[in-house]
Protein backbone atom coordinates (compact mmCIF):
# COMPACT_ATOMS: atom_id res chain seq x y z
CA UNK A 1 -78.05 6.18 72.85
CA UNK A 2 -75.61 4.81 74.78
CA UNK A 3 -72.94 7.48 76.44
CA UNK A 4 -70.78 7.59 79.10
CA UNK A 5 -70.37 10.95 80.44
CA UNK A 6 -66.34 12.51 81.15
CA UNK A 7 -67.37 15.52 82.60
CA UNK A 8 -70.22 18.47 82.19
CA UNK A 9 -69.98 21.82 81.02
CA UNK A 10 -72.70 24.97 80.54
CA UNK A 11 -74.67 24.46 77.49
CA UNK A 12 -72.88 26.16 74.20
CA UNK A 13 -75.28 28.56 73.90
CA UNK A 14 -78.03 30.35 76.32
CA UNK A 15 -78.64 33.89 75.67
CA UNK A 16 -81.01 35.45 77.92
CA UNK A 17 -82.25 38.01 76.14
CA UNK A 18 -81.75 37.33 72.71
CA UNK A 19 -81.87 39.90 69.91
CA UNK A 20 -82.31 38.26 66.00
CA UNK A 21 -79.02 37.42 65.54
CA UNK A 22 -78.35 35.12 68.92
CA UNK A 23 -81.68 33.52 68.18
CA UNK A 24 -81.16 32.29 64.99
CA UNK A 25 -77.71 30.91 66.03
CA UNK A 26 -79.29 29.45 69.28
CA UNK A 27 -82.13 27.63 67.10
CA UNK A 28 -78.67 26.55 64.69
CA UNK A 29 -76.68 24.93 67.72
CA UNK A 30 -80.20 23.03 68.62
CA UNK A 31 -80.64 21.73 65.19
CA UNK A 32 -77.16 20.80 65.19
CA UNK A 33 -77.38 19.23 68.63
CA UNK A 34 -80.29 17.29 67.80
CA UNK A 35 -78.46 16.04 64.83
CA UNK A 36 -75.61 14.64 66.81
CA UNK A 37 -77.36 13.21 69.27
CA UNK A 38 -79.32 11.39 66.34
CA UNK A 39 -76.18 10.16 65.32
CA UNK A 40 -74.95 8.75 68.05
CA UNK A 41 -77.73 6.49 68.90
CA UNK A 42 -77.50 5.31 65.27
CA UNK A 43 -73.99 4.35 65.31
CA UNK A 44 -74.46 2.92 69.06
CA UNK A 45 -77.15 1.17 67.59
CA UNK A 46 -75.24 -0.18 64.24
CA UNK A 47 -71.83 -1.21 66.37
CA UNK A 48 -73.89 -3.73 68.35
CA UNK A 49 -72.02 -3.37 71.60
CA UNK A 50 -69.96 -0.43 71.61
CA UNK A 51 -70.03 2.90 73.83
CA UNK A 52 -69.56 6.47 73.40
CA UNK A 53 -67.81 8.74 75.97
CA UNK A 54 -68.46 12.21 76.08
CA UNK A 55 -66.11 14.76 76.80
CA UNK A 56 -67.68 18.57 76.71
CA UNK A 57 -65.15 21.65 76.16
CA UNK A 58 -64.95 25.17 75.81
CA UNK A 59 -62.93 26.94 73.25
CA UNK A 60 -61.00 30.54 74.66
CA UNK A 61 -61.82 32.84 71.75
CA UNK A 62 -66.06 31.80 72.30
CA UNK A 63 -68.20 28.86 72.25
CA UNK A 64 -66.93 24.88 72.39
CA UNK A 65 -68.36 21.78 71.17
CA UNK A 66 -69.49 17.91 72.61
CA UNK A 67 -66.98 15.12 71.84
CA UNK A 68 -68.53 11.80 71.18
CA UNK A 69 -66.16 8.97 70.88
CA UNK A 70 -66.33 5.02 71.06
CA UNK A 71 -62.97 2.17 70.77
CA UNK A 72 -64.67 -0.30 72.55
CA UNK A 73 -67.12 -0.89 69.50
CA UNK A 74 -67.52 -4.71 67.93
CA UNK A 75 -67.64 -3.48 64.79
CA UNK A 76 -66.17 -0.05 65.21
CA UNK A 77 -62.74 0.37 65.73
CA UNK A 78 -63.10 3.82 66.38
CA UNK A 79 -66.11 5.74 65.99
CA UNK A 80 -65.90 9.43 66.63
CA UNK A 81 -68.87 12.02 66.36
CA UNK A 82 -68.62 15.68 67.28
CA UNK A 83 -70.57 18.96 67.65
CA UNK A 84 -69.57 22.54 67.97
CA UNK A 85 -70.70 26.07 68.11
CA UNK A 86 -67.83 28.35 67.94
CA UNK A 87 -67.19 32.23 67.56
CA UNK A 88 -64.53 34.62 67.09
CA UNK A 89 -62.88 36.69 64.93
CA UNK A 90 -61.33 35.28 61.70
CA UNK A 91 -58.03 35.50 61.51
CA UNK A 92 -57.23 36.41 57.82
CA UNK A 93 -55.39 32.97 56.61
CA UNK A 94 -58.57 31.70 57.87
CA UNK A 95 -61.06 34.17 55.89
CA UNK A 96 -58.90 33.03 52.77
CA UNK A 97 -59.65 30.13 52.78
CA UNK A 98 -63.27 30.11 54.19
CA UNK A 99 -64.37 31.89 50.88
CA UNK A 100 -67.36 33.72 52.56
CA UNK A 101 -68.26 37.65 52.38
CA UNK A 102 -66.97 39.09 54.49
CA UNK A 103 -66.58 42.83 56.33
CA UNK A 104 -65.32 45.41 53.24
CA UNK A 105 -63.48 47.21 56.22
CA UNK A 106 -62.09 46.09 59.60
CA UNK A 107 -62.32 42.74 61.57
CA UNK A 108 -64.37 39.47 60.56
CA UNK A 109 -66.26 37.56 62.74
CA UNK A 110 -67.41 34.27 62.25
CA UNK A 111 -70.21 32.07 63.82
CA UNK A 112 -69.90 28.06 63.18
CA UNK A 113 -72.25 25.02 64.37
CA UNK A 114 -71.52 21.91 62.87
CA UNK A 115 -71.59 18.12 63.52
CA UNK A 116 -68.74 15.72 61.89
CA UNK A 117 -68.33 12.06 62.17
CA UNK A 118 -65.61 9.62 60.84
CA UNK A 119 -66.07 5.67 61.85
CA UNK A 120 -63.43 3.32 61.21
CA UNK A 121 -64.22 -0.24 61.45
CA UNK A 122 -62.42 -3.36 62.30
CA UNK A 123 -62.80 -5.10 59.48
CA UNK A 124 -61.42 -4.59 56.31
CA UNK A 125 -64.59 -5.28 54.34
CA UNK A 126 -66.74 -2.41 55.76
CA UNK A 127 -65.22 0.82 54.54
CA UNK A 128 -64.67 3.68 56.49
CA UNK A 129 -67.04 6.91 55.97
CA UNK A 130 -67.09 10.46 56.84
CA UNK A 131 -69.95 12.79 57.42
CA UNK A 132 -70.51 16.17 58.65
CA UNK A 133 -72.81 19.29 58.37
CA UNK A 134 -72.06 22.78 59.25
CA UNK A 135 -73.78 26.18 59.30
CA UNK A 136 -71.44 29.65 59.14
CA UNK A 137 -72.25 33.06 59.30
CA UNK A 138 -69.92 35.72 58.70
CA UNK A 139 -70.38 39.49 60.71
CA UNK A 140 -68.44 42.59 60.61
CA UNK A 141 -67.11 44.71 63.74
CA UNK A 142 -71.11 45.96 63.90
CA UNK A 143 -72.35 42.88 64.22
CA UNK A 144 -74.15 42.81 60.87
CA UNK A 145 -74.21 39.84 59.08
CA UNK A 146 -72.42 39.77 55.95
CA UNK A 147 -72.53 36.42 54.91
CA UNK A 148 -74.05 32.55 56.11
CA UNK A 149 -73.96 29.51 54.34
CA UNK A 150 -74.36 25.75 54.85
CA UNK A 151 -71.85 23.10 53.96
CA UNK A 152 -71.62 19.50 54.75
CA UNK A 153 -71.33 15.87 52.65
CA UNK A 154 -70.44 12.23 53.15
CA UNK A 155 -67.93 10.28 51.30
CA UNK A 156 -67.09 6.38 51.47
CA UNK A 157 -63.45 5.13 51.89
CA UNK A 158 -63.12 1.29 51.60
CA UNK A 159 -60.26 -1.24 51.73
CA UNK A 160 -61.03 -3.71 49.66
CA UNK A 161 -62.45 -4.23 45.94
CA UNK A 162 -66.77 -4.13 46.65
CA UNK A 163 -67.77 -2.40 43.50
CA UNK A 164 -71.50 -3.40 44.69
CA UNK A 165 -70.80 -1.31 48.13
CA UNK A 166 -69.97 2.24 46.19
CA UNK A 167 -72.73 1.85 43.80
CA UNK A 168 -74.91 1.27 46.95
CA UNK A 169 -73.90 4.37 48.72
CA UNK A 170 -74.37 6.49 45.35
CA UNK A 171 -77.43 5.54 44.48
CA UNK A 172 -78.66 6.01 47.82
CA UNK A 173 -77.33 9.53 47.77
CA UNK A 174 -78.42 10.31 44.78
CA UNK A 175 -82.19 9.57 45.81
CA UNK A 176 -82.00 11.53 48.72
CA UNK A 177 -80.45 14.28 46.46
CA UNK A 178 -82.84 14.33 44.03
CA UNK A 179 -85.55 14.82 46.43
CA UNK A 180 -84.46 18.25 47.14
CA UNK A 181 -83.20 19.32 43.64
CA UNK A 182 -82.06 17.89 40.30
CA UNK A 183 -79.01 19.58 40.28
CA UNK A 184 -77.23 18.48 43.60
CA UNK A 185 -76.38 14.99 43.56
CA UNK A 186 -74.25 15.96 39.91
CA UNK A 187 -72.76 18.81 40.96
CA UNK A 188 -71.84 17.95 44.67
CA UNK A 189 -70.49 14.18 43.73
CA UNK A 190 -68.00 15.62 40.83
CA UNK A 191 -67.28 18.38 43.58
CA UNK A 192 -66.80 15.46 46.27
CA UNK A 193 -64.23 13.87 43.99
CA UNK A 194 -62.10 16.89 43.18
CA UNK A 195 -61.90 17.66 46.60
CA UNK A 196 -60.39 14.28 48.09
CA UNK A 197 -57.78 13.66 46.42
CA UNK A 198 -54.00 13.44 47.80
CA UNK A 199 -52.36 15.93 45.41
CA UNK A 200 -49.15 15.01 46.43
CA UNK A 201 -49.79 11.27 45.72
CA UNK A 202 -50.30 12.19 41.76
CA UNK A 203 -54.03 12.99 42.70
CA UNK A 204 -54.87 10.20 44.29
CA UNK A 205 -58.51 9.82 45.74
CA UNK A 206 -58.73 9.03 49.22
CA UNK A 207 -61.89 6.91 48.59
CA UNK A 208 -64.98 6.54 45.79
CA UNK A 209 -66.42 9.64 46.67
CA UNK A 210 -69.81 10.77 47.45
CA UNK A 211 -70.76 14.39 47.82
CA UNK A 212 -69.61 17.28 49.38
CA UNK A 213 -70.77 21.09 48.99
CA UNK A 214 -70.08 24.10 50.56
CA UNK A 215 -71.57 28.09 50.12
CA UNK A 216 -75.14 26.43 50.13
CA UNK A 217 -77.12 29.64 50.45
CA UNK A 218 -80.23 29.61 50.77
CA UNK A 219 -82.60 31.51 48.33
CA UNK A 220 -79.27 31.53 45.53
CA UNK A 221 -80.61 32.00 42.08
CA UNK A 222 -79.01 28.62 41.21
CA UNK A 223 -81.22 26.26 42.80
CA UNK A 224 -84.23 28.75 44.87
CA UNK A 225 -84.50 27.19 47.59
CA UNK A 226 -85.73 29.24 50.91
CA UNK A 227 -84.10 28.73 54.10
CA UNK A 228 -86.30 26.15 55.51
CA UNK A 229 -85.76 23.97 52.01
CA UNK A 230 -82.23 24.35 52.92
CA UNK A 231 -82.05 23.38 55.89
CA UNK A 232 -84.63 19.99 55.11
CA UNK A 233 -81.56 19.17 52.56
CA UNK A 234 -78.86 19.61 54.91
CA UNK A 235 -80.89 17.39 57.62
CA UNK A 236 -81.88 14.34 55.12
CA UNK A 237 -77.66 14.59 54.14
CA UNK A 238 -77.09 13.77 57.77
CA UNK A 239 -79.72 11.56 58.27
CA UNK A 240 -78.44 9.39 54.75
CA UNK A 241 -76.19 7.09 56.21
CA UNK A 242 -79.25 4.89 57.33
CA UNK A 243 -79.96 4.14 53.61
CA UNK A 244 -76.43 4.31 52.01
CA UNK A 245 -73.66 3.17 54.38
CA UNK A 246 -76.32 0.38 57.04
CA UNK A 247 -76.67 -2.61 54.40
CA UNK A 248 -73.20 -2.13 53.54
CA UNK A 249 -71.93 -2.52 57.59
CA UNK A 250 -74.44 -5.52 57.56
CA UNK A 251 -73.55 -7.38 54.70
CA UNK A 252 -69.78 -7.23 54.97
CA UNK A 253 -68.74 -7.09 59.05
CA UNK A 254 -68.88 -10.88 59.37
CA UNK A 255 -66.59 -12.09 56.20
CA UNK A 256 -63.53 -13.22 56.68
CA UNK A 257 -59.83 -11.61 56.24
CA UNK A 258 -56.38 -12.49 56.96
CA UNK A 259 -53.62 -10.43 57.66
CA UNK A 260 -52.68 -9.70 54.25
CA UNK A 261 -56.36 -8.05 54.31
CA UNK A 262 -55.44 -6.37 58.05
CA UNK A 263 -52.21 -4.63 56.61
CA UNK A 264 -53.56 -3.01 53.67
CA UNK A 265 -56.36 -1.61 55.62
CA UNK A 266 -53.54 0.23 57.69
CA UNK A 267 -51.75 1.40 54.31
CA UNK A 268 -54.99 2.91 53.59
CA UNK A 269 -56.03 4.28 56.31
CA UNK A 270 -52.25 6.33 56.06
CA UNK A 271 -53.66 7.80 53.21
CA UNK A 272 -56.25 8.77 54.91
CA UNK A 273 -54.06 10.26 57.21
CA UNK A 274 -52.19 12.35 54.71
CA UNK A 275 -55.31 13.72 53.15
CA UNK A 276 -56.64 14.91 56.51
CA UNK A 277 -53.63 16.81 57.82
CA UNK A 278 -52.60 18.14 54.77
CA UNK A 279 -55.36 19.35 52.83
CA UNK A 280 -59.11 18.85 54.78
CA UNK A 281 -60.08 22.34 55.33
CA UNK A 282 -62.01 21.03 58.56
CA UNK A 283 -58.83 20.47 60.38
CA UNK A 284 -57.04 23.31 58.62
CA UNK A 285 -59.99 25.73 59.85
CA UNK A 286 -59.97 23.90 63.49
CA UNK A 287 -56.35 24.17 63.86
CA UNK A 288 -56.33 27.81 62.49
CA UNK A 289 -59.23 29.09 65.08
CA UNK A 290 -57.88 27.03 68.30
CA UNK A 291 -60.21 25.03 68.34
CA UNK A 292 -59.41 21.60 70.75
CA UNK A 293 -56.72 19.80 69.60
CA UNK A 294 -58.15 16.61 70.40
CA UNK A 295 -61.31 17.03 68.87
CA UNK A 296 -59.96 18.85 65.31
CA UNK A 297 -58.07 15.18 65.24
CA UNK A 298 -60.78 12.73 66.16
CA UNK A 299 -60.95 12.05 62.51
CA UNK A 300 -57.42 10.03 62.57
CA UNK A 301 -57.87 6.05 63.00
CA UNK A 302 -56.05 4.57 65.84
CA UNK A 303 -53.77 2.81 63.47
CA UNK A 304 -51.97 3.30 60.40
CA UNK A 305 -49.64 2.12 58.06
CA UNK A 306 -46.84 3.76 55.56
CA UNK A 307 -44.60 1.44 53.76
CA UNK A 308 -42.15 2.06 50.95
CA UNK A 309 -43.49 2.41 47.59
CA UNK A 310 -45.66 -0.86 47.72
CA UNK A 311 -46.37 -2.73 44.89
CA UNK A 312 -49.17 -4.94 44.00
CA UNK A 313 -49.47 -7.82 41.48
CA UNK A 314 -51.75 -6.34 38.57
CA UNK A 315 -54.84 -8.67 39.48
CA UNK A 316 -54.44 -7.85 43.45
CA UNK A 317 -57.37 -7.11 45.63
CA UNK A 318 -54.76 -4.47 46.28
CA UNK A 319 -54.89 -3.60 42.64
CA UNK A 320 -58.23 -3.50 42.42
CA UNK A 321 -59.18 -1.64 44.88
CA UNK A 322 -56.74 0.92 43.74
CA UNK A 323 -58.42 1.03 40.30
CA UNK A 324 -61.84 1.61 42.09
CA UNK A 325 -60.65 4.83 43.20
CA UNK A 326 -60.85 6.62 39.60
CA UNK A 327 -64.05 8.88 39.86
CA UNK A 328 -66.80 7.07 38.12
CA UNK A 329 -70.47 7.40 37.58
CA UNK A 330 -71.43 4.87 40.56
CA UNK A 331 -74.90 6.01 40.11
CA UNK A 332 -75.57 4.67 37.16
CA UNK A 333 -78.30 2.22 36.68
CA UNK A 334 -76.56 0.31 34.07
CA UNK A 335 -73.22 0.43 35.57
CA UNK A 336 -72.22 -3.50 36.81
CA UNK A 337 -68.55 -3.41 35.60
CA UNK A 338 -65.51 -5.16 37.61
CA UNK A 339 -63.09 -2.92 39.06
């Protein structure tokens, strides 16, 4: 793992005397930490010459979080990978739209560990992807817990028309699903594509999907899985990108492209844009619980496009690629049609 240290800061977490409740939070931030660091040496690894600077803060309300971010990369662009563990109470817009259980009288307060990652590469052939894994727990005034949940996914954005590249990624997600249970890889990629998706750009997808999930408690009726089968699921999700998005930065990041390529990559990635600052609950939540600024936004390239109402000649990469973005069953085994 290659990382070039900013500056330090106290570790997130370090109770001295711990009762239950810090424990199983401290043992949380750990996993998560583990996760990222993981995750960085893979992506160090996979950029092939790129390094990641770290930049450690602390948030007012409780906790902070480990910024990880590369633009030096030969194949990255911009590679960004962060951890937090943060606390507080929930302020009520925010326990709206968090969905979780929470206290029937007085104050909320919530307890959040996650690690998120977006990567943008240089070239237009590699897509961009998105992953990230969280853990919340939800507590009343008391401190009893009311409420805790996982969440997390991975979804694949590309640029230009590589049918083989999304039914790459689904498959490979769909294996690693159905390790764990039947169910998930169904229900989390149809969940995954009604959740990015520009509304405001007549429901536009941002990308061709994946899987996303959030509420994942353990021990629900729905799929019975203890804690500890939980939490395997929630690790091999942020451990998939080895098997689903690797071959795909290997087979495309030496091709060729022009600038015609270069520009819609930038029209894209405005979309991208839009969805994340308008509807991503991640940056809604981050923004919403004063979180840093910086690090709520590491998920935004470090270039864009918006032109007016483009058109594209009906055959188009362009076109194509557009046409790609209607939810599909990428999974399939006998699925081999052109976009």
């Amino acid at each position: 793992m290659t990382v070039a240290l900013r500056h330090a800061a106290p570790e997130l977490l370090a109770p001295t005397r711990a009762t239950p409740l810090q424990s199983r939070r401290a043992e949380a931030t750990r996993w998560i930490a583990g996760l990222h660091d993981e995750l960085t040496s893979f992506f160090g690894r996979l950029d092939r010459g790129g390094t990641f600077t770290e930049d450690r803060w602390e948030r007012p309300g409780g906790g902070g979080g480990v910024a990880r971010v590369m633009t030096d990369g030969r194949t990255f662009e911009k590679a960004g990978i962060n951890r937090s563990a943060v606390m507080g109470d929930l302020p009520e817009l925010a326990a709206r739209r968090l969905g979780g259980h929470g206290a029937a009288m007085g104050a909320t307060r919530f307890f959040a560990t996650g690690v998120s990652l977006v990567v943008h590469p240089r070239s237009p052939h590699v897509p961009t992807v998105h992953l990230n894994v969280r853990y919340f727990e939800l507590t009343d005034e008391a401190g009893n817990l009311t409420d805790a949940w996982f969440g997390g996914g991975t979804d694949l954005t590309p640029f230009q028309p590589h049918a083989d590249d999304a039914r790459h990624f689904h498959r490979a997600l769909r294996a690693m699903c159905d390790r764990h249970h039947a169910s998930f890889y169904p229900q989390f990629k149809t969940w995954c594509d009604e959740y990015f998706v520009n509304t405001h750009r007549e429901n536009e997808a941002r990308g061709v999907g994946g899987i996303f999930f959030d509420h994942l408690r353990p021990d629900d009726a729905a799929h019975g899985l203890d804690l500890d089968a939980v939490t395997a699921f929630v690790s091999d999700v942020a451990r998939v990108l080895r098997a689903a998005y690797e071959p795909i930065v290997t087979t495309r990041r030496d091709q060729p492209f022009g600038e015609a390529e270069r520009e819609f990559q930038l029209v894209r990635r405005g979309r991208y844009v839009e969805f994340n600052l308008v509807h991503d609950r991640g940056t809604v939540f981050g923004l919403q619980t004063a979180a840093r600024v910086e690090s709520v936004l590491m998920s935004l390239p470090p270039l864009a496009m918006w032109q007016y109402a483009p058109r594209y000649a009906p055959d188009s990469n362009e076109a194509r690629l557009l046409a790609m973005l209607a939810p599909r069953a990428w999974a399939d085994d006998a699925l081999d049609e052109r976009p």
